[in-house]
Protein backbone atom coordinates (compact mmCIF):
# COMPACT_ATOMS: atom_id res chain seq x y z
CA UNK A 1 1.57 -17.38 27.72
CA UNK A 2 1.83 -15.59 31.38
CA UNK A 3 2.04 -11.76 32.48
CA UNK A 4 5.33 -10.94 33.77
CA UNK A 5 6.48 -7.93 35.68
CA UNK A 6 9.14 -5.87 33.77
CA UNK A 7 11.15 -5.00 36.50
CA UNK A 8 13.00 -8.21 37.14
CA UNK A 9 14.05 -11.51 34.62
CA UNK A 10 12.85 -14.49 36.01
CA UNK A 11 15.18 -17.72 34.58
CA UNK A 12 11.43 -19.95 35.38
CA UNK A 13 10.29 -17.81 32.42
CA UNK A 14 13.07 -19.28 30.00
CA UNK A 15 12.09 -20.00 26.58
CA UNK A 16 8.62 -19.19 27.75
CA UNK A 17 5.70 -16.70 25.55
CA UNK A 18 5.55 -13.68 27.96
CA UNK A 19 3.40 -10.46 27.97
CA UNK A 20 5.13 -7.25 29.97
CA UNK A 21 4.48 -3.70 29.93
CA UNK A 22 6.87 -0.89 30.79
CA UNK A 23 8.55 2.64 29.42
CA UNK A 24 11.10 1.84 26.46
CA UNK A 25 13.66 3.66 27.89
CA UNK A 26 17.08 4.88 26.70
CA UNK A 27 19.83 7.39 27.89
CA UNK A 28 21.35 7.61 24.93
CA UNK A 29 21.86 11.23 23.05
CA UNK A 30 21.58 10.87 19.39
CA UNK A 31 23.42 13.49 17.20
CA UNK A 32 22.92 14.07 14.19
CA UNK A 33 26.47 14.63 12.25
CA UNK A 34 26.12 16.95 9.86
CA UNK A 35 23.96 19.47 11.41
CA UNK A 36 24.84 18.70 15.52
CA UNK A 37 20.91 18.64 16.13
CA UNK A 38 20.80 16.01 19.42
CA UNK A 39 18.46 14.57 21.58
CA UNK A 40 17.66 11.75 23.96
CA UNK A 41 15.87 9.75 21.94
CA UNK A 42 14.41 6.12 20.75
CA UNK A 43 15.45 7.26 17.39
CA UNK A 44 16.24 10.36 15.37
CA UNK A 45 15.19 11.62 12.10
CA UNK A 46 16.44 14.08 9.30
CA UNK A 47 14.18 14.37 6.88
CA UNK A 48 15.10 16.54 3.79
CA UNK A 49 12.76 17.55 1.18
CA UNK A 50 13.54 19.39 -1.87
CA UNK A 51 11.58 21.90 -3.76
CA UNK A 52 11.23 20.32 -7.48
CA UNK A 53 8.95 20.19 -10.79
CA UNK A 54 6.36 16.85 -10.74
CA UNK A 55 5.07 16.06 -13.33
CA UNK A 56 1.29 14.26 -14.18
CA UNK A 57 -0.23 12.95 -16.94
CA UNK A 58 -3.79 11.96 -18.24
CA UNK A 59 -4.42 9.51 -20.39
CA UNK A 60 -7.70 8.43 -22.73
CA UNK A 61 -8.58 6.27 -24.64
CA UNK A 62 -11.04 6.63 -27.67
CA UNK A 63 -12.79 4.66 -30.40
CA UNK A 64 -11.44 4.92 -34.25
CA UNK A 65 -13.01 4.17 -36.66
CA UNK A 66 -12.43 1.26 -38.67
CA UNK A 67 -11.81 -0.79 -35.71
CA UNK A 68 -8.74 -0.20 -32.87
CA UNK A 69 -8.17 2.36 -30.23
CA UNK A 70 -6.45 5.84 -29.63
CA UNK A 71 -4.83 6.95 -26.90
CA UNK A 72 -4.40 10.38 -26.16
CA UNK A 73 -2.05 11.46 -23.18
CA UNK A 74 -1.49 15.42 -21.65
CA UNK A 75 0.77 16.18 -19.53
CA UNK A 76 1.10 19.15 -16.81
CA UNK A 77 3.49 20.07 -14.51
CA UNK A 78 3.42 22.01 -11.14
CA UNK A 79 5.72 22.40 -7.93
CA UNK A 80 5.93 20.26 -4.94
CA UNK A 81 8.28 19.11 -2.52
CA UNK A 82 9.62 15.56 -2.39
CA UNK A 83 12.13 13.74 -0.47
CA UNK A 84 13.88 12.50 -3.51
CA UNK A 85 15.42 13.41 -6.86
CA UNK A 86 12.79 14.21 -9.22
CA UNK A 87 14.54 13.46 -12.76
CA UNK A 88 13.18 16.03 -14.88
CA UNK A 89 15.18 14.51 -18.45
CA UNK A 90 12.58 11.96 -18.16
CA UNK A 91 9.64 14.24 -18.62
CA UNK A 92 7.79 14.77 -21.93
CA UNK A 93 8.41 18.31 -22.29
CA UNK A 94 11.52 19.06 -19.93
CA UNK A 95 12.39 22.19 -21.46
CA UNK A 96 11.44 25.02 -18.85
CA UNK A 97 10.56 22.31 -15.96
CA UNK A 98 14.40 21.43 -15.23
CA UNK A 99 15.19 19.95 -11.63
CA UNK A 100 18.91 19.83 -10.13
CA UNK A 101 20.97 16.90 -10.48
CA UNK A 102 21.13 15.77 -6.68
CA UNK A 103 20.36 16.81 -3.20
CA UNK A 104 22.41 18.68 -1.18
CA UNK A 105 21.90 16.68 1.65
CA UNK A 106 19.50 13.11 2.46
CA UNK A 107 17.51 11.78 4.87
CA UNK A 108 18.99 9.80 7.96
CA UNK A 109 17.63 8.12 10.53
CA UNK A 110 19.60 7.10 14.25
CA UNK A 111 18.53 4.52 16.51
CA UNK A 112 19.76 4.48 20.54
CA UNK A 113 21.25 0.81 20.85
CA UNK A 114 20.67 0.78 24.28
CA UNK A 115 17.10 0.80 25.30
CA UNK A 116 15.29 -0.77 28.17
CA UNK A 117 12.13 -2.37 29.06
CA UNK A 118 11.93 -2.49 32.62
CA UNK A 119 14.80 -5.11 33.11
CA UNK A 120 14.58 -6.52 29.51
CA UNK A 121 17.06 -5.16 26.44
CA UNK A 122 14.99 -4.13 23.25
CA UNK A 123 16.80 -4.54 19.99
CA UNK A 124 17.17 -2.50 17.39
CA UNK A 125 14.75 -3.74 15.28
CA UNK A 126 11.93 -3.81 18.11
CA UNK A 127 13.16 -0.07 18.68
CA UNK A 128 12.67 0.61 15.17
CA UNK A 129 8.79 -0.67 15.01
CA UNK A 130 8.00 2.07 18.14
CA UNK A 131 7.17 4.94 15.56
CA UNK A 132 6.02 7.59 17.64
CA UNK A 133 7.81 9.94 16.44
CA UNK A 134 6.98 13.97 17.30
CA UNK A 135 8.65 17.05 15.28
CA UNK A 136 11.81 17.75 17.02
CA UNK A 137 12.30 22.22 18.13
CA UNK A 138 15.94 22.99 17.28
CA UNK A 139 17.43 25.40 19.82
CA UNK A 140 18.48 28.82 19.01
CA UNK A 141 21.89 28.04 20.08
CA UNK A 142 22.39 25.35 17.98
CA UNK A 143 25.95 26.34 16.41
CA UNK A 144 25.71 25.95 12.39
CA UNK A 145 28.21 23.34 10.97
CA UNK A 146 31.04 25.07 9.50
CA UNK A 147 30.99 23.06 6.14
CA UNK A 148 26.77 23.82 5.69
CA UNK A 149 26.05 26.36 2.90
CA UNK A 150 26.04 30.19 3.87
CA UNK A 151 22.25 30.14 2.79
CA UNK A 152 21.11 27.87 5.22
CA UNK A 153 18.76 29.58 7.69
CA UNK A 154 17.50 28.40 11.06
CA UNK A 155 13.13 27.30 11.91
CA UNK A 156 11.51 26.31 14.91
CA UNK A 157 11.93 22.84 13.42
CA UNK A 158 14.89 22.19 11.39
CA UNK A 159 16.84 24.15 8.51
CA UNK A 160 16.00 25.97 5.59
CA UNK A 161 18.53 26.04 2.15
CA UNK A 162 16.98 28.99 -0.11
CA UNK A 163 16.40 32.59 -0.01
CA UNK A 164 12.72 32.88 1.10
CA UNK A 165 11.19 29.99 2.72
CA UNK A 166 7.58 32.04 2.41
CA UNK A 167 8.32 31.86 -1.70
CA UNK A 168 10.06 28.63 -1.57
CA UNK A 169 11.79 28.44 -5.71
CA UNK A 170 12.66 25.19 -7.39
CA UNK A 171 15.95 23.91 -5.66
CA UNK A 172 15.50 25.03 -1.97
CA UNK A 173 15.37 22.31 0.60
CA UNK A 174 13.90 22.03 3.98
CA UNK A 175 15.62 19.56 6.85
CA UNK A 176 13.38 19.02 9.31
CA UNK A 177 14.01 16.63 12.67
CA UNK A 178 12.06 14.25 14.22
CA UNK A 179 11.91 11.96 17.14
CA UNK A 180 10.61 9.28 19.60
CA UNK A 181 11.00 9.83 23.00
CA UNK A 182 11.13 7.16 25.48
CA UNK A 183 7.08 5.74 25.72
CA UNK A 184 5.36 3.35 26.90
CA UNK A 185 4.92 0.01 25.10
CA UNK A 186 3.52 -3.33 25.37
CA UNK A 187 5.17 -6.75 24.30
CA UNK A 188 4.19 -10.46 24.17
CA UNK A 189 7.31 -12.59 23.19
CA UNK A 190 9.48 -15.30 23.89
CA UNK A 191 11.98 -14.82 26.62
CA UNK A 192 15.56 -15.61 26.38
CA UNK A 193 17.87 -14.47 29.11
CA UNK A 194 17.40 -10.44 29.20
CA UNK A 195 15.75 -10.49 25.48
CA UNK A 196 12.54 -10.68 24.23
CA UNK A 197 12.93 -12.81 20.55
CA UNK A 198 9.98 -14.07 18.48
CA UNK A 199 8.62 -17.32 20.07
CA UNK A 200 8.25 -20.12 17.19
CA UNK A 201 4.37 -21.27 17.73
CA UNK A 202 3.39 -25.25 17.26
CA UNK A 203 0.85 -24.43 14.77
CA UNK A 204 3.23 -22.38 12.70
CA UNK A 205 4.61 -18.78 12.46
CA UNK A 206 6.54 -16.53 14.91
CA UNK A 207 4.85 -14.33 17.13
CA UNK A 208 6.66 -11.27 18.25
CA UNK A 209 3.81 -8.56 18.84
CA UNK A 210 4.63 -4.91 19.91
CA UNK A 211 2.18 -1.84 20.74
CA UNK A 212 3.02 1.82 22.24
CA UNK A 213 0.91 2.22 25.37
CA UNK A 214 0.08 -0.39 28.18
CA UNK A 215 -1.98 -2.80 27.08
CA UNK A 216 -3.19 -6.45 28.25
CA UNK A 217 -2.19 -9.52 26.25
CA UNK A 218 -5.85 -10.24 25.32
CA UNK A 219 -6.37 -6.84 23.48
CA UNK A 220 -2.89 -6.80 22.15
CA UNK A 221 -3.85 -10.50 20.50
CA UNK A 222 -7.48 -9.03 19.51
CA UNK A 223 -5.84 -6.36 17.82
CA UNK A 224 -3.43 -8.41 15.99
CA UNK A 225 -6.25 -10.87 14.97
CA UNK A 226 -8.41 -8.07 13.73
CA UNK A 227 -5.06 -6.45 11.47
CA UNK A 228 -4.94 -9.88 10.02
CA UNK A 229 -8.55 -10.34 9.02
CA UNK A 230 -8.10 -6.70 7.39
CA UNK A 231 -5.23 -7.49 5.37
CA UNK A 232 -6.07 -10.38 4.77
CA UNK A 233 -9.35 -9.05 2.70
CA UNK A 234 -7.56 -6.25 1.18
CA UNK A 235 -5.21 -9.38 -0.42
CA UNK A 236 -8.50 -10.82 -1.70
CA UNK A 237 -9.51 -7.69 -3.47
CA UNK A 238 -6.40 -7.24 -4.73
CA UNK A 239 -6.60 -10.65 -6.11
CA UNK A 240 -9.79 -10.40 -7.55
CA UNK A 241 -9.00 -7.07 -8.93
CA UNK A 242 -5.78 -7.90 -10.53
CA UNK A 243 -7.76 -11.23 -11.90
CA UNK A 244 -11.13 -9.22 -13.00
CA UNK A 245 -8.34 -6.79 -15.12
CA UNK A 246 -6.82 -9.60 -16.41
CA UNK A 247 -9.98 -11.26 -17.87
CA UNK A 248 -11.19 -7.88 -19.02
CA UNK A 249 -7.62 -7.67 -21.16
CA UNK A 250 -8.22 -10.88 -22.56
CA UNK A 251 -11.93 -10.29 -23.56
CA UNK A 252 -10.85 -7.03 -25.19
CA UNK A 253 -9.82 -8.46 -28.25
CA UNK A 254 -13.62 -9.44 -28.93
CA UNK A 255 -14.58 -5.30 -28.76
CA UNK A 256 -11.51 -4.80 -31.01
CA UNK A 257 -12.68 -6.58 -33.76
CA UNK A 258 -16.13 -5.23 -33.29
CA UNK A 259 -14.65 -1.63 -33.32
CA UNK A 260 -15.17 -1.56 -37.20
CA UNK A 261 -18.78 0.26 -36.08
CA UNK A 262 -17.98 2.30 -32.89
CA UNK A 263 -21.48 2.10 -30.81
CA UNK A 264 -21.09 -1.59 -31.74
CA UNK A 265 -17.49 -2.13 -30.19
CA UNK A 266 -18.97 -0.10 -26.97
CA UNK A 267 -21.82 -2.41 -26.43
CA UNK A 268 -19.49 -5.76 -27.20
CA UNK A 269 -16.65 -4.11 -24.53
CA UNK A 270 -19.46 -3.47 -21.68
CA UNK A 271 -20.66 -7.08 -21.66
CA UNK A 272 -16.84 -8.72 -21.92
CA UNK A 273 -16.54 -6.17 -18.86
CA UNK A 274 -19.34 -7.93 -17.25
CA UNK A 275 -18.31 -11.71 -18.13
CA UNK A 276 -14.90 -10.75 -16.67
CA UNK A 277 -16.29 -9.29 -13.18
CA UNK A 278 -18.33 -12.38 -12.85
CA UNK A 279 -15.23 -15.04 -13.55
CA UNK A 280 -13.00 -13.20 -11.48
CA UNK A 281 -15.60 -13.58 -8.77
CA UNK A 282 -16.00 -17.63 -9.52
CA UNK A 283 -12.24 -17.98 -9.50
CA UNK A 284 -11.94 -15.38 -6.31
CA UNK A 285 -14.79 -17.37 -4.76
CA UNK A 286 -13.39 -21.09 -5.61
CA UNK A 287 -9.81 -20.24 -4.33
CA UNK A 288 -10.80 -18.58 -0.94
CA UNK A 289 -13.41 -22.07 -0.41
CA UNK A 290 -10.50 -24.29 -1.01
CA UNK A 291 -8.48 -22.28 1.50
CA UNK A 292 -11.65 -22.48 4.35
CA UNK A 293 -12.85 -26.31 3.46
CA UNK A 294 -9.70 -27.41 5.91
CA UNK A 295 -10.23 -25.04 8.59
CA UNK A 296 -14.30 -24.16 8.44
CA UNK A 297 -15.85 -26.50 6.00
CA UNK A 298 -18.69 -24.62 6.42
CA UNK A 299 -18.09 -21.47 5.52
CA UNK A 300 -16.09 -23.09 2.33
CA UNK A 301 -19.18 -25.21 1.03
CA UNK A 302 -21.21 -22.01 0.83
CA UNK A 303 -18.65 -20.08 -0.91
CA UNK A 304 -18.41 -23.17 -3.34
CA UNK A 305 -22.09 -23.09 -3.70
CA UNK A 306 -21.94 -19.08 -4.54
CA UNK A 307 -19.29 -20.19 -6.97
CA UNK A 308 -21.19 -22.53 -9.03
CA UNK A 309 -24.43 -20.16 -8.74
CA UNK A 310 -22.61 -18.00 -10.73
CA UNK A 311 -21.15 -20.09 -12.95
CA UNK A 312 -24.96 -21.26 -13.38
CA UNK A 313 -25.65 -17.27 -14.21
CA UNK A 314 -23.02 -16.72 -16.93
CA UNK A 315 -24.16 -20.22 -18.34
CA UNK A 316 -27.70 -18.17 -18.80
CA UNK A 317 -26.45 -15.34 -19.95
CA UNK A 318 -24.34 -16.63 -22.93
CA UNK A 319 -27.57 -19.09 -23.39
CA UNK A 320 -29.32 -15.79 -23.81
CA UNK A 321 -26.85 -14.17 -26.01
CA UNK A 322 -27.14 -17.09 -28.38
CA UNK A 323 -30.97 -17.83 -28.07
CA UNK A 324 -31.29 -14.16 -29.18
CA UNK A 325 -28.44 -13.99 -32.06
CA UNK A 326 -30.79 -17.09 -33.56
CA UNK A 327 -33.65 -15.37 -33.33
CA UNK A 328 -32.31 -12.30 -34.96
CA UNK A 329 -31.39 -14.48 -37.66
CA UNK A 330 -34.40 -16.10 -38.14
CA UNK A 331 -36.29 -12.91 -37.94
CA UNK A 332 -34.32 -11.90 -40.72
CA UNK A 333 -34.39 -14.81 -42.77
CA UNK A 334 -38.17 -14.42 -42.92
CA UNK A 335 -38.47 -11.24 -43.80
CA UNK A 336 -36.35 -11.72 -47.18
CA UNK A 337 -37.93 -14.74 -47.92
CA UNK A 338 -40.57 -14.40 -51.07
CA UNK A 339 -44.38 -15.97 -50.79
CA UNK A 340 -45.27 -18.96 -52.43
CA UNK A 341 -47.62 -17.70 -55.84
CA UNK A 342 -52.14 -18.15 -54.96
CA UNK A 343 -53.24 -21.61 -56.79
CA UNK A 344 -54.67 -21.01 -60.11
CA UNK A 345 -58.26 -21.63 -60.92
């Protein structure tokens, strides 16, 4: 991978993994047209809102008894704005929350097909990953499309449908505009002729990276490194979250059938709760090892030997559980049982 300057294409750098910086650049005017809003722009946004019911609900779940579960659901309902259809027939009490049908008008978004980095063409996807995108003032002389509703009233930033934007009512809508001017932004991809295109490493993957601002290739492949390490843990927890949930499901048929005495299904449901956290985090453990035993044995024989730790733990637990149901018993056993009569004389 080499540094290139931006302002000229070198053929040398043919097929090669480059790093430039330079101002993505366009001198393209994007219109919007429905409401003629235009400016020279990376891209161009209309976003429209809409001013509709929402509704929530709260759900709980209690004990019966007998055995089983209840749950009991309320709803409420306020007013927010959202950028879609909300479809009030599906609420649980639509009566009095009702939301129109459709939008008058939707969002849109424009992208300038010819933009520049130094001497290098940007595509359209490339253009569409620089998101820098600042609320767009809509001048006063802005002529109002003929075919636009007679309600529609001019703000500093867009349009407003509705009779009091200070007292907005179920049904107005706000269009507001958006965009990104030209900026400056950093790239580290393959060159081919006047395009930059994702170079196809040896080890595997594409690599096609893209920051706003200037930036050197070694923070721009820190950066990248570090957003990979974070997402890659978030997948983890995910994982083990979605897996702990599972387990806890499957357990939960043991605290159902000891619901027939409330306290008694509570007590049963905590410690299934617990068995479940502490599987999830064998499996978790024994998948991410396998994963790290090719790369950094290391680091993958420790996890395994966290792994079967645990497993060691909830072997002593359910040891415990047992060792203690026996003695119960037997505690119980000898307290029924009647003495032997004294010898007679």
């Amino acid at each position: 991978m080499i540094s290139v300057a931006s302002d000229q294409v070198n053929p040398a750098n043919e097929g090669k993994l480059i790093h430039l910086s330079d101002k993505a650049f366009t001198e393209e005017t994007l219109t919007d047209p429905v409401f003629g809003v235009s400016d020279t722009a990376l891209r161009l946004r209309r976003k429209v809102e809409m001013y509709q019911w929402q509704e929530s609900s709260k759900s709980e779940t209690q004990k019966k008894l007998g055995g089983g579960t209840e749950t009991v659901t309320t709803y409420s309902y306020s007013k927010e704005w959202a950028d879609s259809v909300i479809r009030s027939s599906s609420f649980k009490k639509p009566g009095g929350h009702e939301n129109p049908g459709s939008m008058p008008y939707s969002s849109e978004e424009q992208t300038a097909k010819q933009v520049t980095l130094g001497a290098f063409q940007l595509s359209t996807s490339q253009v569409q990953r620089i998101n820098q995108f600042e609320p767009l003032a809509v001048n006063g002389d802005t002529a109002l499309a003929e075919n636009l509703d007679e309600r529609m009233t001019r703000q500093t930033h867009g349009f407003y449908l509705g009779a009091d934007p200070g007292s907005p009512q179920v049904g107005d809508v706000r269009i507001q505009f958006e965009s990104v001017k030209p900026t400056e932004v950093s790239m580290v991809a393959q060159q081919s002729g006047s395009r930059l295109e994702p170079y196809h490493a040896q080890a595997g993957g594409n690599i096609e990276l893209l920051q706003i601002g200037m930036h050197s290739a070694e923070a721009m492949f820190q950066k990248a490194q570090t957003d990979n390490k974070i997402l890659t843990w978030i997948l983890r927890a995910v994982g083990f979250f979605l897996m702990m949930i599972g387990l806890n499901m499957i357990f939960k048929l043991f605290s159902v059938l000891a619901d027939v005495l409330p306290f008694l299904g509570n007590i049963v449901e905590a410690g299934t709760g617990f068995i479940a956290f502490l599987l999830a985090a064998v499996l978790s453990l024994i998948t991410i090892a396998i994963a790290w035993i090719v790369f950094r044995p290391l680091l993958g024989i420790i996890l395994l030997a966290v792994a079967v730790g645990l497993i060691v733990l909830i072997g002593g637990k359910m040891k415990a559980a047992k060792a203690s149901k026996t003695n119960q018993a037997g505690a119980a056993g000898g307290a029924g049982a009647v003495p032997p009569p004294p010898p007679s004389a």
